[in-house]
N, C-alpha and C. Protein backbone atom coordinates (compact mmCIF):
# COMPACT_ATOMS: atom_id res chain seq x y z
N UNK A 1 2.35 21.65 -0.47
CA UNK A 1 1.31 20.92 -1.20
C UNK A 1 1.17 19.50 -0.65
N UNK A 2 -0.20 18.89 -0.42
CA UNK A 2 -0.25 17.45 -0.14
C UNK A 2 -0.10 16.38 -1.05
N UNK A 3 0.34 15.75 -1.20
CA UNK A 3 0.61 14.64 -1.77
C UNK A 3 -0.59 13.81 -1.79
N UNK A 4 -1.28 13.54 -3.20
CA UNK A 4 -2.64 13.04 -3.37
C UNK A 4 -2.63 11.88 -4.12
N UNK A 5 -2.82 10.24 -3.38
CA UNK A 5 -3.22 9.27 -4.46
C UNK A 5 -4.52 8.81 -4.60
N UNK A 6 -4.56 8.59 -5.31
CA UNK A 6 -5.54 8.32 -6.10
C UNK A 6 -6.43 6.42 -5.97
N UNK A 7 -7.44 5.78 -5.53
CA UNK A 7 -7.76 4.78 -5.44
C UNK A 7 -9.11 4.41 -6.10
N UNK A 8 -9.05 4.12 -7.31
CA UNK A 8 -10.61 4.11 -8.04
C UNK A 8 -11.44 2.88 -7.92
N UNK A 9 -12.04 2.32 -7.22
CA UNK A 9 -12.76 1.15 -7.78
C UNK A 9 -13.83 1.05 -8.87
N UNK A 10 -12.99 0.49 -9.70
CA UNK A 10 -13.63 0.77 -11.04
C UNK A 10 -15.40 0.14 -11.32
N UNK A 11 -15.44 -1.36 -10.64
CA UNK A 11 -17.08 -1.29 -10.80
C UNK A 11 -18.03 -0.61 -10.11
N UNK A 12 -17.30 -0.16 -8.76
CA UNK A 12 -18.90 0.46 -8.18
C UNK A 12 -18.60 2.34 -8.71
N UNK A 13 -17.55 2.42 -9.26
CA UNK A 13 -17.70 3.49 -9.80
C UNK A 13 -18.97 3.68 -11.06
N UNK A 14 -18.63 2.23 -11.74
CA UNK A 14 -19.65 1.76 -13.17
C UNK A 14 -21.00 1.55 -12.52
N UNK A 15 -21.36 0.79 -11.43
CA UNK A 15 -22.30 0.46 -11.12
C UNK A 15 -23.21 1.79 -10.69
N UNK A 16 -22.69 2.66 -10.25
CA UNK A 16 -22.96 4.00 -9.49
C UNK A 16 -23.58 4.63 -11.12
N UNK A 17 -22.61 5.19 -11.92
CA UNK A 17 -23.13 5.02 -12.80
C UNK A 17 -24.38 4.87 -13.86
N UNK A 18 -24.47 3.58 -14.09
CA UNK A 18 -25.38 2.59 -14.46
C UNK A 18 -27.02 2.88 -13.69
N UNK A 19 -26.95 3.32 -12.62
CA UNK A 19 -27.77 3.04 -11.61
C UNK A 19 -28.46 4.43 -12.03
N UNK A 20 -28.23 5.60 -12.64
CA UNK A 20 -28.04 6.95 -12.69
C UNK A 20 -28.66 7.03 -13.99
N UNK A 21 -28.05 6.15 -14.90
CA UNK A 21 -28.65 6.07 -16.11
C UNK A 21 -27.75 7.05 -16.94
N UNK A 22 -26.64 7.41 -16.43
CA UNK A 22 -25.71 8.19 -16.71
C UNK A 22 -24.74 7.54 -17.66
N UNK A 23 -24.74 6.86 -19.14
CA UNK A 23 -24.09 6.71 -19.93
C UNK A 23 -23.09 7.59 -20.76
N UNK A 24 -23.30 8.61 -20.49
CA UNK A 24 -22.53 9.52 -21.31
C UNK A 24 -21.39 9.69 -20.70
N UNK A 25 -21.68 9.39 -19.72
CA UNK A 25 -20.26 9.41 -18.30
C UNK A 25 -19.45 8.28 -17.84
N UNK A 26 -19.81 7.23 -18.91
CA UNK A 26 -19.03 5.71 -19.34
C UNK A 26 -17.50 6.49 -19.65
N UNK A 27 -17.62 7.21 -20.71
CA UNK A 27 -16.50 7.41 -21.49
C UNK A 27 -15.80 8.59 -20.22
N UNK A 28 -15.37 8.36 -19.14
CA UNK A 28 -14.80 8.89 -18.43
C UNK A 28 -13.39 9.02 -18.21
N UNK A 29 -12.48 10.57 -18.36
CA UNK A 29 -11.23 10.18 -17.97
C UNK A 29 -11.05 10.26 -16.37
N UNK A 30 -10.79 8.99 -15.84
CA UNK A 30 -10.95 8.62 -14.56
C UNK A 30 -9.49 9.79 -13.75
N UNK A 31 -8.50 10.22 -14.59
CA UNK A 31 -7.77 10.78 -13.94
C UNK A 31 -8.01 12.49 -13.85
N UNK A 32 -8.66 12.67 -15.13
CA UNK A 32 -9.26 14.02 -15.10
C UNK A 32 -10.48 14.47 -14.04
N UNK A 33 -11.09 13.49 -13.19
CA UNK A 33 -12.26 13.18 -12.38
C UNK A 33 -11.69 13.59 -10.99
N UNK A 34 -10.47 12.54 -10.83
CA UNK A 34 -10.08 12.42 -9.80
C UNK A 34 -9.57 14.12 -9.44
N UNK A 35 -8.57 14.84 -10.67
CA UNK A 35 -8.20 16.18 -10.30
C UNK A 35 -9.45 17.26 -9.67
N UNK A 36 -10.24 17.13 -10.77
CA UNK A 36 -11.76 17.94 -10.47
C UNK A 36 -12.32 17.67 -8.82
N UNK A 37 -11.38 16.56 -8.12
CA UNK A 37 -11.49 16.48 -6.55
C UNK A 37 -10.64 17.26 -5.80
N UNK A 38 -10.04 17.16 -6.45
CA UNK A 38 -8.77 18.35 -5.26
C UNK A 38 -9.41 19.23 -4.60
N UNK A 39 -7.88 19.91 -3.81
CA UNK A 39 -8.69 21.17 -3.30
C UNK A 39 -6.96 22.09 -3.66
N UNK A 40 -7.15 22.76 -3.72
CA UNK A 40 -6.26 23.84 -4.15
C UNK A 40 -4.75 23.58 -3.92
N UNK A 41 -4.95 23.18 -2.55
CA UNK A 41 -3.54 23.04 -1.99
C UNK A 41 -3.02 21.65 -2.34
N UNK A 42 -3.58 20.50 -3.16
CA UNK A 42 -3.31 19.33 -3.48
C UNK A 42 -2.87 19.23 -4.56
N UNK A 43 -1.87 18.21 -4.86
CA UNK A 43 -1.84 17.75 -6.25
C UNK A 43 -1.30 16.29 -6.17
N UNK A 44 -2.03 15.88 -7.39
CA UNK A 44 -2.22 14.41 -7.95
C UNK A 44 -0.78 13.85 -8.09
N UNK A 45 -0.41 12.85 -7.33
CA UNK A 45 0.58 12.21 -7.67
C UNK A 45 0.20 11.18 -8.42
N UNK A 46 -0.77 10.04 -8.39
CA UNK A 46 -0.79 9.10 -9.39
C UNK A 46 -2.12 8.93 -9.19
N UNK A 47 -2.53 8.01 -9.60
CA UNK A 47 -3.83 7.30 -9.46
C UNK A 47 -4.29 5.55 -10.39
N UNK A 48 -4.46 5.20 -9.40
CA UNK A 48 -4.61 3.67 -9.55
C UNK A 48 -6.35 3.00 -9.55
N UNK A 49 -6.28 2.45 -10.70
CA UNK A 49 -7.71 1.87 -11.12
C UNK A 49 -7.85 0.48 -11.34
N UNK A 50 -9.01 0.19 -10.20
CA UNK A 50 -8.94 -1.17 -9.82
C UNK A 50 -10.18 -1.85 -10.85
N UNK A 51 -9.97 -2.76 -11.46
CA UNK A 51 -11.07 -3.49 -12.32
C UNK A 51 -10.65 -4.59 -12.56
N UNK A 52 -11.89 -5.25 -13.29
CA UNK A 52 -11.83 -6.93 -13.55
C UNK A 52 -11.85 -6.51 -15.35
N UNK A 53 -11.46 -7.47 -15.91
CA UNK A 53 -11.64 -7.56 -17.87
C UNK A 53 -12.62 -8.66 -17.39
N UNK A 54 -14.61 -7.95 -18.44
CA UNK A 54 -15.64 -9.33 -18.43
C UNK A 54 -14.97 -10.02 -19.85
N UNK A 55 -15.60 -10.92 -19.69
CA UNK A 55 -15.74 -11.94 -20.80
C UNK A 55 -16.44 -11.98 -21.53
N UNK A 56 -17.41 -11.67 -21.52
CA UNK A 56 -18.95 -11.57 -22.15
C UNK A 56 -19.82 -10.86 -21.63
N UNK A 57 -21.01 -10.65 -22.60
CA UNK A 57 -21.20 -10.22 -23.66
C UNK A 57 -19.94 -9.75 -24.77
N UNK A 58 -19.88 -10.59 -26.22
CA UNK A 58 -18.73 -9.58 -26.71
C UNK A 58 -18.88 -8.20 -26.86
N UNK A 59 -20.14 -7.42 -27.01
CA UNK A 59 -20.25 -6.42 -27.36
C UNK A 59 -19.71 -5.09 -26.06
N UNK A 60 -19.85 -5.61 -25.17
CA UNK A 60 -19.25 -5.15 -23.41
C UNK A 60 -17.58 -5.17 -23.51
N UNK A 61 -17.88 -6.76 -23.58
CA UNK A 61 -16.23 -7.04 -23.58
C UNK A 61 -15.34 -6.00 -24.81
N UNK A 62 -16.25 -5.46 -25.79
CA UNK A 62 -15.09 -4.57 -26.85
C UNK A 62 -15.27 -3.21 -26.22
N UNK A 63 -16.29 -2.85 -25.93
CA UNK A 63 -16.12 -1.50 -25.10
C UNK A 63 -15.51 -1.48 -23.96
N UNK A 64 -15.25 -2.04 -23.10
CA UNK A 64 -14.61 -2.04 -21.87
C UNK A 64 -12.90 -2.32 -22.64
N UNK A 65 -12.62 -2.91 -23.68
CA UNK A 65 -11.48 -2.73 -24.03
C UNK A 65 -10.95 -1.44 -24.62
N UNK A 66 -11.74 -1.01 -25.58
CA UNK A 66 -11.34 0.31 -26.11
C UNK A 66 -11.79 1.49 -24.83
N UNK A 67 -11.98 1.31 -23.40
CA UNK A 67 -11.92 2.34 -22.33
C UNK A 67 -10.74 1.71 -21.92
N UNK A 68 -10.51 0.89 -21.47
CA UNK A 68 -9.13 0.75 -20.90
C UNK A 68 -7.64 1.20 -21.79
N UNK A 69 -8.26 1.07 -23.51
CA UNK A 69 -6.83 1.56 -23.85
C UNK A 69 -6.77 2.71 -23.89
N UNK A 70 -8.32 3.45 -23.79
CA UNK A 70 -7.99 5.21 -23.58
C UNK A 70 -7.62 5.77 -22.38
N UNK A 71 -7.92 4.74 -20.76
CA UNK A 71 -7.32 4.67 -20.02
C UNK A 71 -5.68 4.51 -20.02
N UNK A 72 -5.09 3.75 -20.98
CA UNK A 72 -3.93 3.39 -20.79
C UNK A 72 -2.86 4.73 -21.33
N UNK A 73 -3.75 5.79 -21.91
CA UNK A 73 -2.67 7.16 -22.53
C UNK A 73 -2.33 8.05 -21.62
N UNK A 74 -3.04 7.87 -20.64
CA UNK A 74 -2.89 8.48 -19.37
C UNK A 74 -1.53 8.46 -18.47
N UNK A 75 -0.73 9.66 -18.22
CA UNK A 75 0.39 9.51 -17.35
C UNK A 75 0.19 9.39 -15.61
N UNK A 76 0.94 8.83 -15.25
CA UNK A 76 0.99 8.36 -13.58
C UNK A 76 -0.63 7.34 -13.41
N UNK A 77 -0.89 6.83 -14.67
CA UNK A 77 -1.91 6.00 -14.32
C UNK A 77 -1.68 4.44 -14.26
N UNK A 78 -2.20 3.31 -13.51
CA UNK A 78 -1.93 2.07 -13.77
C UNK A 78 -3.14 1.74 -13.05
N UNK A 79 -3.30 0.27 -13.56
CA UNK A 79 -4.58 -0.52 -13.77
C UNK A 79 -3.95 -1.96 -13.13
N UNK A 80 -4.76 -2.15 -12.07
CA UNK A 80 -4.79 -3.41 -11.83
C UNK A 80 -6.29 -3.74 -11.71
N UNK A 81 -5.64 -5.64 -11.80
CA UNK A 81 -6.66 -6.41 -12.68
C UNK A 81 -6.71 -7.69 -11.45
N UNK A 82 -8.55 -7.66 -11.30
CA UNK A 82 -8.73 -9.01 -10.87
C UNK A 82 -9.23 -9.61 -10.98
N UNK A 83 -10.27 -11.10 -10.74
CA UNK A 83 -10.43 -11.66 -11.47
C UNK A 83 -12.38 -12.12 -11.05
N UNK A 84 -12.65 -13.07 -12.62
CA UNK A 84 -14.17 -13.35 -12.06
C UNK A 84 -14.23 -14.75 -11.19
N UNK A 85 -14.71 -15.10 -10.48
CA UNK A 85 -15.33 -16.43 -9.64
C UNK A 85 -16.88 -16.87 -9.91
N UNK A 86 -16.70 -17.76 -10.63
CA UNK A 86 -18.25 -18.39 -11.60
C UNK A 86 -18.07 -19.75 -10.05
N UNK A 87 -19.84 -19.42 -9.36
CA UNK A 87 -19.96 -20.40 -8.72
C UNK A 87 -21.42 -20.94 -9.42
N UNK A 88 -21.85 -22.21 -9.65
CA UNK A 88 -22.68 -22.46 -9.93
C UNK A 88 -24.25 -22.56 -8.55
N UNK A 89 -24.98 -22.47 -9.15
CA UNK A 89 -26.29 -22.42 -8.47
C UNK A 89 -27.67 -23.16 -9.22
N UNK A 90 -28.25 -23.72 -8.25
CA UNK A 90 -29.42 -24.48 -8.90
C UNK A 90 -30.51 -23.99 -8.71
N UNK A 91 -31.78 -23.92 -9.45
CA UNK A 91 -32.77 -23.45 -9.17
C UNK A 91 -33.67 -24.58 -7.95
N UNK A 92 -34.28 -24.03 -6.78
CA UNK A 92 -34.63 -25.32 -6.03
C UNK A 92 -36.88 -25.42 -6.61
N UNK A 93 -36.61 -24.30 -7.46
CA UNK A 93 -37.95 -24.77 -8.22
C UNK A 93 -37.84 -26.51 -9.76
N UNK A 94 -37.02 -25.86 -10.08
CA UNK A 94 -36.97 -26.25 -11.15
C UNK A 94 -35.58 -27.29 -11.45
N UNK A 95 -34.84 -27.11 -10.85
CA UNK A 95 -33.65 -27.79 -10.84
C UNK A 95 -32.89 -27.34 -11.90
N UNK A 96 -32.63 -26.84 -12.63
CA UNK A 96 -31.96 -25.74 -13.68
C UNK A 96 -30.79 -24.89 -12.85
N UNK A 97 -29.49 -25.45 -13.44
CA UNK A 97 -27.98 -24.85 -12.65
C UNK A 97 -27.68 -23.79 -13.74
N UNK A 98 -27.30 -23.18 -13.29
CA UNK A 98 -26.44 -22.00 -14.03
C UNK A 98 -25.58 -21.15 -12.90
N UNK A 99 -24.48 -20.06 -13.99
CA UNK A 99 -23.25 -19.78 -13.33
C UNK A 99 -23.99 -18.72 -13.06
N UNK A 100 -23.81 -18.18 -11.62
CA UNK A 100 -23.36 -17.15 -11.30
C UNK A 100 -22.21 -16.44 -10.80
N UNK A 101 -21.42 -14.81 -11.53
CA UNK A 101 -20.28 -14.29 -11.32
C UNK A 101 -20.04 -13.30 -10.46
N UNK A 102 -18.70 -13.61 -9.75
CA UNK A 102 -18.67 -12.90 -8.71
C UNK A 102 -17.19 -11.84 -8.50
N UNK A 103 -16.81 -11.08 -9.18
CA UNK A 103 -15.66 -9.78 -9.00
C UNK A 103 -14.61 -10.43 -7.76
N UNK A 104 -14.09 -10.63 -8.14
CA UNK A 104 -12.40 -11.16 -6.99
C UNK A 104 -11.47 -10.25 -7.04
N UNK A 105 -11.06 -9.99 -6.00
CA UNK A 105 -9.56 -9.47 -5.66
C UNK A 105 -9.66 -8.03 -5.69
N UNK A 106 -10.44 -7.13 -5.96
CA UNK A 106 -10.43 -5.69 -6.08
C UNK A 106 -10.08 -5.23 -4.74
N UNK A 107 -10.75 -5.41 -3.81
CA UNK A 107 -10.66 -4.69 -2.19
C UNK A 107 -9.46 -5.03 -2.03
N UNK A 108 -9.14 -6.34 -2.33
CA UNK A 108 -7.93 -7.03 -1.52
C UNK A 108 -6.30 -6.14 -2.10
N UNK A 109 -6.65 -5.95 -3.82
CA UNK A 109 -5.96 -4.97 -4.62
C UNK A 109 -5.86 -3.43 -3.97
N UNK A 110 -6.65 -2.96 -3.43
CA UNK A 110 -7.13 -1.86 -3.26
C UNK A 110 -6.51 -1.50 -1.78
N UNK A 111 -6.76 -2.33 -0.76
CA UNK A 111 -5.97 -2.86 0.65
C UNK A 111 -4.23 -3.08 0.56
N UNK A 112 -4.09 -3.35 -0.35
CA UNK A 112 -2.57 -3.30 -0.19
C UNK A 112 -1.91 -2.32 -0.94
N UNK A 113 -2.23 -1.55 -2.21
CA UNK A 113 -1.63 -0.17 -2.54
C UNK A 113 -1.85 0.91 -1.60
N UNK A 114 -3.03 1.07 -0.81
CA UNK A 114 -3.16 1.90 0.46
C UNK A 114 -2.41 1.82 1.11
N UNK A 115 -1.81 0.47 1.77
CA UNK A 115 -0.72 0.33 2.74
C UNK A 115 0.36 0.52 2.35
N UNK A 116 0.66 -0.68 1.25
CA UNK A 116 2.61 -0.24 0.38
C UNK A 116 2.60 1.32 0.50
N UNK A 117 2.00 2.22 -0.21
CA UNK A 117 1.69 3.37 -0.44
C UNK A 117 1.45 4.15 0.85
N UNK A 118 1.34 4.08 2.15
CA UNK A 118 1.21 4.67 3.28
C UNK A 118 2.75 4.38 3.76
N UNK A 119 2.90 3.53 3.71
CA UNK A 119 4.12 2.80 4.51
C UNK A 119 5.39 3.44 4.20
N UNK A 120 5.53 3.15 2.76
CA UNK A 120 6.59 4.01 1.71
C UNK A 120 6.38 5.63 1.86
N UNK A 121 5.71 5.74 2.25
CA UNK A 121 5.12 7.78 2.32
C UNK A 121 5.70 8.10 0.84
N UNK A 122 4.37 7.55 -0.08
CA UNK A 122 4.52 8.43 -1.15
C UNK A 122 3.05 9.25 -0.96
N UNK A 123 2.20 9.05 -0.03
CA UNK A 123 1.16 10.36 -0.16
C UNK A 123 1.08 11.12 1.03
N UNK A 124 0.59 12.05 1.10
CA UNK A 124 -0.50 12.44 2.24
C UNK A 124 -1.47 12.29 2.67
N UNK A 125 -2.36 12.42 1.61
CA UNK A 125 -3.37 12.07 1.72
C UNK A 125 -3.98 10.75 0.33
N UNK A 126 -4.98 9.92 0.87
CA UNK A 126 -5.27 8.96 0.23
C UNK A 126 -6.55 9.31 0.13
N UNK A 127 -7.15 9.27 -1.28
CA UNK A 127 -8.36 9.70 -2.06
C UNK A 127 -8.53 8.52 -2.43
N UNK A 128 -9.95 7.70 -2.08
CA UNK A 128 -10.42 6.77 -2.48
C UNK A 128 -11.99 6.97 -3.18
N UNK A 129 -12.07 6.26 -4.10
CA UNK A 129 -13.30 6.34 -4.63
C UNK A 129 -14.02 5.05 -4.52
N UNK A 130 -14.60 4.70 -3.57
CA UNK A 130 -15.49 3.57 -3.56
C UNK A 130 -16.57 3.72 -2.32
N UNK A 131 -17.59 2.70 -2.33
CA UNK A 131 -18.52 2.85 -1.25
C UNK A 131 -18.24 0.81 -1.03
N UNK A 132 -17.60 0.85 -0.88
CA UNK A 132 -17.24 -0.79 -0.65
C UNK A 132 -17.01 -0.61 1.03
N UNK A 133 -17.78 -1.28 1.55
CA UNK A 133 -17.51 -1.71 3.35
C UNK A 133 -16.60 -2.18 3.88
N UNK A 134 -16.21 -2.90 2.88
CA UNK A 134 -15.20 -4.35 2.97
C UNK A 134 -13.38 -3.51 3.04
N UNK A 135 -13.50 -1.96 2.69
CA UNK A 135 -12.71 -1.37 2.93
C UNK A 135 -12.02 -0.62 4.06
N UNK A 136 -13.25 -0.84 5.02
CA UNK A 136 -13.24 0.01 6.45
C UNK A 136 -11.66 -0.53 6.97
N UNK A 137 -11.35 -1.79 6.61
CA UNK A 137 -10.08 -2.20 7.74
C UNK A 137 -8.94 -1.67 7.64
N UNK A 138 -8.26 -1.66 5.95
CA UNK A 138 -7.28 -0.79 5.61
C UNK A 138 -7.24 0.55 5.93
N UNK A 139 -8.12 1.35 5.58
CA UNK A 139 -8.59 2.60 5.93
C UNK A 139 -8.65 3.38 7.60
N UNK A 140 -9.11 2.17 8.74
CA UNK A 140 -8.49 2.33 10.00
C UNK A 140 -7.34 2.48 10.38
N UNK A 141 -6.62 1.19 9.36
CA UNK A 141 -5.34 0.42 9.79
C UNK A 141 -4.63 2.01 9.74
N UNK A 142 -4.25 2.62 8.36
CA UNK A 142 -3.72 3.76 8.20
C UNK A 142 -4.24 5.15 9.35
N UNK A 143 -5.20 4.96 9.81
CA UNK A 143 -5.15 6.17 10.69
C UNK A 143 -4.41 5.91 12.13
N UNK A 144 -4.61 4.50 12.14
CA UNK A 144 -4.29 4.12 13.37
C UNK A 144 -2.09 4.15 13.39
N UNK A 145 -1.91 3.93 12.09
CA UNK A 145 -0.29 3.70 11.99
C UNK A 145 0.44 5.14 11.31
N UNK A 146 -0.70 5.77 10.74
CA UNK A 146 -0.22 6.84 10.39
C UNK A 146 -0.82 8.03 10.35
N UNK A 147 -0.76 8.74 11.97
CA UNK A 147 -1.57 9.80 12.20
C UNK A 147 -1.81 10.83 11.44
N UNK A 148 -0.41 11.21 10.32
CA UNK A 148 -0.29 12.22 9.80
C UNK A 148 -0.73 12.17 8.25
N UNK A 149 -1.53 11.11 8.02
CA UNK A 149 -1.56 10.82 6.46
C UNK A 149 -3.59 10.91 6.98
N UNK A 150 -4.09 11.34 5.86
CA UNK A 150 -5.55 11.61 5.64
C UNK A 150 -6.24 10.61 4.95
N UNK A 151 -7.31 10.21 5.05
CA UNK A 151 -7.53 9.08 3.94
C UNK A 151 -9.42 9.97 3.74
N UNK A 152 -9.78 10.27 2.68
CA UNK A 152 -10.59 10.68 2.19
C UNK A 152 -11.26 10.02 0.91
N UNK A 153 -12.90 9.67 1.17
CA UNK A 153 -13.75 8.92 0.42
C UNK A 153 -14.34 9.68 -0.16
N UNK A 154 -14.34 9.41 -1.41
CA UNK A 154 -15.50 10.29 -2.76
C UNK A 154 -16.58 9.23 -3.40
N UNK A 155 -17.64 9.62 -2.48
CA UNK A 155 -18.67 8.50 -3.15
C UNK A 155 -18.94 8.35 -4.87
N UNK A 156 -19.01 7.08 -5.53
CA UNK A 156 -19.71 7.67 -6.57
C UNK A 156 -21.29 7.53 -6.45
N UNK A 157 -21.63 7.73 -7.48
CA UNK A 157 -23.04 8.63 -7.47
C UNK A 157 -24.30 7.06 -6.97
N UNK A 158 -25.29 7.54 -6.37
CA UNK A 158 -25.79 6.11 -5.60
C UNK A 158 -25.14 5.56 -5.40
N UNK A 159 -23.95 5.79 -4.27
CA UNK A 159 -23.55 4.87 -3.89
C UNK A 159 -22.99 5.55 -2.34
N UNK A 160 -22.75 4.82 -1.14
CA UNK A 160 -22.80 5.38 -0.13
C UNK A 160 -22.56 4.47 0.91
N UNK A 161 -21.35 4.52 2.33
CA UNK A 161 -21.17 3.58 2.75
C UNK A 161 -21.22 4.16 4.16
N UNK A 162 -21.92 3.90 5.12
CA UNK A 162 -21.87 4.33 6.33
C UNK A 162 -20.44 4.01 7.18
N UNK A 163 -20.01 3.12 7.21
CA UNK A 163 -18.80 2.55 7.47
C UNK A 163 -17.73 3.08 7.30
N UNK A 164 -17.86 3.12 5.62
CA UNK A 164 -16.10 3.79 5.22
C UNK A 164 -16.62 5.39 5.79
N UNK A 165 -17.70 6.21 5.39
CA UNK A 165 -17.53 7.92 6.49
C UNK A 165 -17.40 7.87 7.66
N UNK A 166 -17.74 6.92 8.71
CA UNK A 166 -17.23 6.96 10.01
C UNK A 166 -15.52 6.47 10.18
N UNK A 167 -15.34 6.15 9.38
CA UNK A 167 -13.89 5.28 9.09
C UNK A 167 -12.96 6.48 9.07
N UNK A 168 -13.45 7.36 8.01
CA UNK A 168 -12.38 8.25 7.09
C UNK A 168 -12.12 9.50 7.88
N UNK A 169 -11.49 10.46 7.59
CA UNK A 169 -11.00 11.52 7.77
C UNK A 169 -12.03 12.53 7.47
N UNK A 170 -12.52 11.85 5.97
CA UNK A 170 -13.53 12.95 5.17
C UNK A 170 -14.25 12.27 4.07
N UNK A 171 -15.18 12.55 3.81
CA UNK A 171 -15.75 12.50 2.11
C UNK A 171 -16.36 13.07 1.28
N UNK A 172 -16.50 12.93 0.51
CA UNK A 172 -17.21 13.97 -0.73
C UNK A 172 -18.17 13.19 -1.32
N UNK A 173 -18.99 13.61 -2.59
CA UNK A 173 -19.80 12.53 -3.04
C UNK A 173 -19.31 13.37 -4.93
N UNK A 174 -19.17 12.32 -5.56
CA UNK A 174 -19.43 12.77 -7.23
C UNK A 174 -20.24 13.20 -7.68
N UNK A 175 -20.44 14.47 -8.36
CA UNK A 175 -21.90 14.40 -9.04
C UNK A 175 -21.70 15.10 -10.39
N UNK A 176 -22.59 15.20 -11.12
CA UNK A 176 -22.76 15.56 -12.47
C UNK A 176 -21.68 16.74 -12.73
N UNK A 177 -21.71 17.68 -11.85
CA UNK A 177 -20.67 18.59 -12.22
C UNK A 177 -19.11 18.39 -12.18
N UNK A 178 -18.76 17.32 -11.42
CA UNK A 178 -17.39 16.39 -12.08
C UNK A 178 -17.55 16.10 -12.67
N UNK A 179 -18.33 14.97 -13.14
CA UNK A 179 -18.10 14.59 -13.98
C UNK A 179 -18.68 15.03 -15.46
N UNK A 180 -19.06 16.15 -15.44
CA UNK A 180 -19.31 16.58 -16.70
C UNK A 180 -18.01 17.28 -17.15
N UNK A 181 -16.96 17.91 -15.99
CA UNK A 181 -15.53 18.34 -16.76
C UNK A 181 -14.81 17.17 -16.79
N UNK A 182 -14.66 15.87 -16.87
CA UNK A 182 -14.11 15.11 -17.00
C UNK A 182 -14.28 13.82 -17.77
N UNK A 183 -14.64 14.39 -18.71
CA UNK A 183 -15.10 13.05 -19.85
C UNK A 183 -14.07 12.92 -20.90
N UNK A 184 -13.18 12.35 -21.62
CA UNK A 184 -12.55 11.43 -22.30
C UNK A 184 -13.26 12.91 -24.02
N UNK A 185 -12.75 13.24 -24.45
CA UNK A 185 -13.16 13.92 -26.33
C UNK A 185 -13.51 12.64 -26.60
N UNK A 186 -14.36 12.64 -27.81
CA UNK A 186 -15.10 11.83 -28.53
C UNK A 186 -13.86 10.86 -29.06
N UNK A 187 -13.00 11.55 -29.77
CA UNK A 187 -11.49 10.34 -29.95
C UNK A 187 -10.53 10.62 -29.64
N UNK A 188 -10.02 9.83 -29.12
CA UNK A 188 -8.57 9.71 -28.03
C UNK A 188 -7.53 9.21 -28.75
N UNK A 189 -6.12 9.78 -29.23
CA UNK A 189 -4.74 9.30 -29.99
C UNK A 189 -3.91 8.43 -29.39
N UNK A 190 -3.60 7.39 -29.79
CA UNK A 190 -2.80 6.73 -29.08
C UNK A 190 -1.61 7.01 -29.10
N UNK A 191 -0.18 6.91 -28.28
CA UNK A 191 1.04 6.95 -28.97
C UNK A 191 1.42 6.50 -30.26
N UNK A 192 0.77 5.88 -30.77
CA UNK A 192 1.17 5.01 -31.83
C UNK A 192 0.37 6.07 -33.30
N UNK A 193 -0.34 6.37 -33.01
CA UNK A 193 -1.62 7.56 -33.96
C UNK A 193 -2.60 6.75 -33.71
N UNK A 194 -2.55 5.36 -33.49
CA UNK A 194 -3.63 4.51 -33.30
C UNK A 194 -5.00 5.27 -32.66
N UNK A 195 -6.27 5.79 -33.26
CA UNK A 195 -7.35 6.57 -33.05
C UNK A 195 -8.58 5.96 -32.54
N UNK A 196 -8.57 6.09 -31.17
CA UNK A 196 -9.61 5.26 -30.20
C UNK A 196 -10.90 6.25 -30.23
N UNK A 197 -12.07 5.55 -30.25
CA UNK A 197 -13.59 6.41 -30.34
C UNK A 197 -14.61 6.06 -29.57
N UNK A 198 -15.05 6.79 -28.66
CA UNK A 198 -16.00 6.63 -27.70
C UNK A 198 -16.93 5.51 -27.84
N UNK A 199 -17.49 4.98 -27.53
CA UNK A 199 -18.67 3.54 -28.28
C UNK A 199 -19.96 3.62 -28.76
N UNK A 200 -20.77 3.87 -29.63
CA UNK A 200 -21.98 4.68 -29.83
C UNK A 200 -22.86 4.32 -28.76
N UNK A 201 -22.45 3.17 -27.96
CA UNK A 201 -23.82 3.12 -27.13
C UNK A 201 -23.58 3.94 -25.97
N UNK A 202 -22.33 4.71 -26.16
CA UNK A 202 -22.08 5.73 -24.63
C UNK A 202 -22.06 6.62 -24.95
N UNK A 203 -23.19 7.25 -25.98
CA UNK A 203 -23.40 8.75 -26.80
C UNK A 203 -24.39 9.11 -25.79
């Protein structure tokens, strides 16, 4: 059997998403997704999900919390976290500044569990889910240092990177029929009994 990890980037997974108009597929179990990728002869050793916590809107900010703690019941799963970069900008009509936000550290997150994780040979193959460009280097680096390890891209949905498929080994693309076996039940138990519930606006 190959040894399969798991690499989610959690916004352009959302953004992919979003773009689709595909809300019902918010409430996603990201590890149940990732299995529905296999191929017979594989199995899931862990899987790691890369995201930022927003700040605002509160009404975002409470749903993205109650997904991460239904994320968090999940075994062989962990979540890393990075951060926002507010640069300001001026309007050159009007002179009117305001922040614009910018997602930090994900690739860079994402670039070094590939490697620790190649290096250490805890996989075979490396299943990534992103269409991020900015990923092509890690993704070489490993073919180039480790002939015998696979690195395979699963687009999510609109989303598509010319770069990382010439890069990779292989890819796949997500579509409705994953992710329709892989959605999160309407309420999720915590260890605690603590009873987590989908968000009505992701009905």
């Amino acid at each position: 059997m190959q040894r399969v990890v798991a690499y989610v980037d959690g916004f352009n997974l959302y953004y992919g998403l979003r773009d689709k108009r595909w809300k019902w597929f918010y409430w996603l179990n990201i590890q149940s997704m990732v299995q529905n990728l296999l191929k017979p002869n594989q199995a899931l050793v862990s899987t790691k999900y890369f995201t930022t916590v927003i700040k605002r809107p509160p009404d975002k900010q409470k749903r993205q919390a109650v997904f991460l703690e239904a994320l968090r019941t999940l075994s062989d799963f962990k979540i890393f976290y990075g951060h926002w970069l507010s640069n300001p900008v001026t309007c050159r009509k009007c002179g009117h500044t305001y922040e614009v936000h910018h997602e930090k550290m994900t690739d860079v997150n994402i670039a070094v569990e590939l490697m620790s994780d190649a290096f250490q040979d805890h996989l075979d193959v490396a299943l990534l889910v992103s269409a991020d460009s900015d990923l092509v280097g890690p993704v070489k680096a490993i073919r180039g240092l480790f002939p015998r390890k696979r690195v395979v891209i699963a687009f999510p949905p609109k989303r598509i990177s010319a770069a990382l498929k010439a890069a990779a080994h292989g890819h796949t693309f997500i579509g409705r029929n994953v992710l329709s076996k892989s959605v999160f039940p309407d309420k999720v138990v915590k260890s605690d009994g603590f009873v987590l519930s989908r968000p009505p606006e992701w009905r």
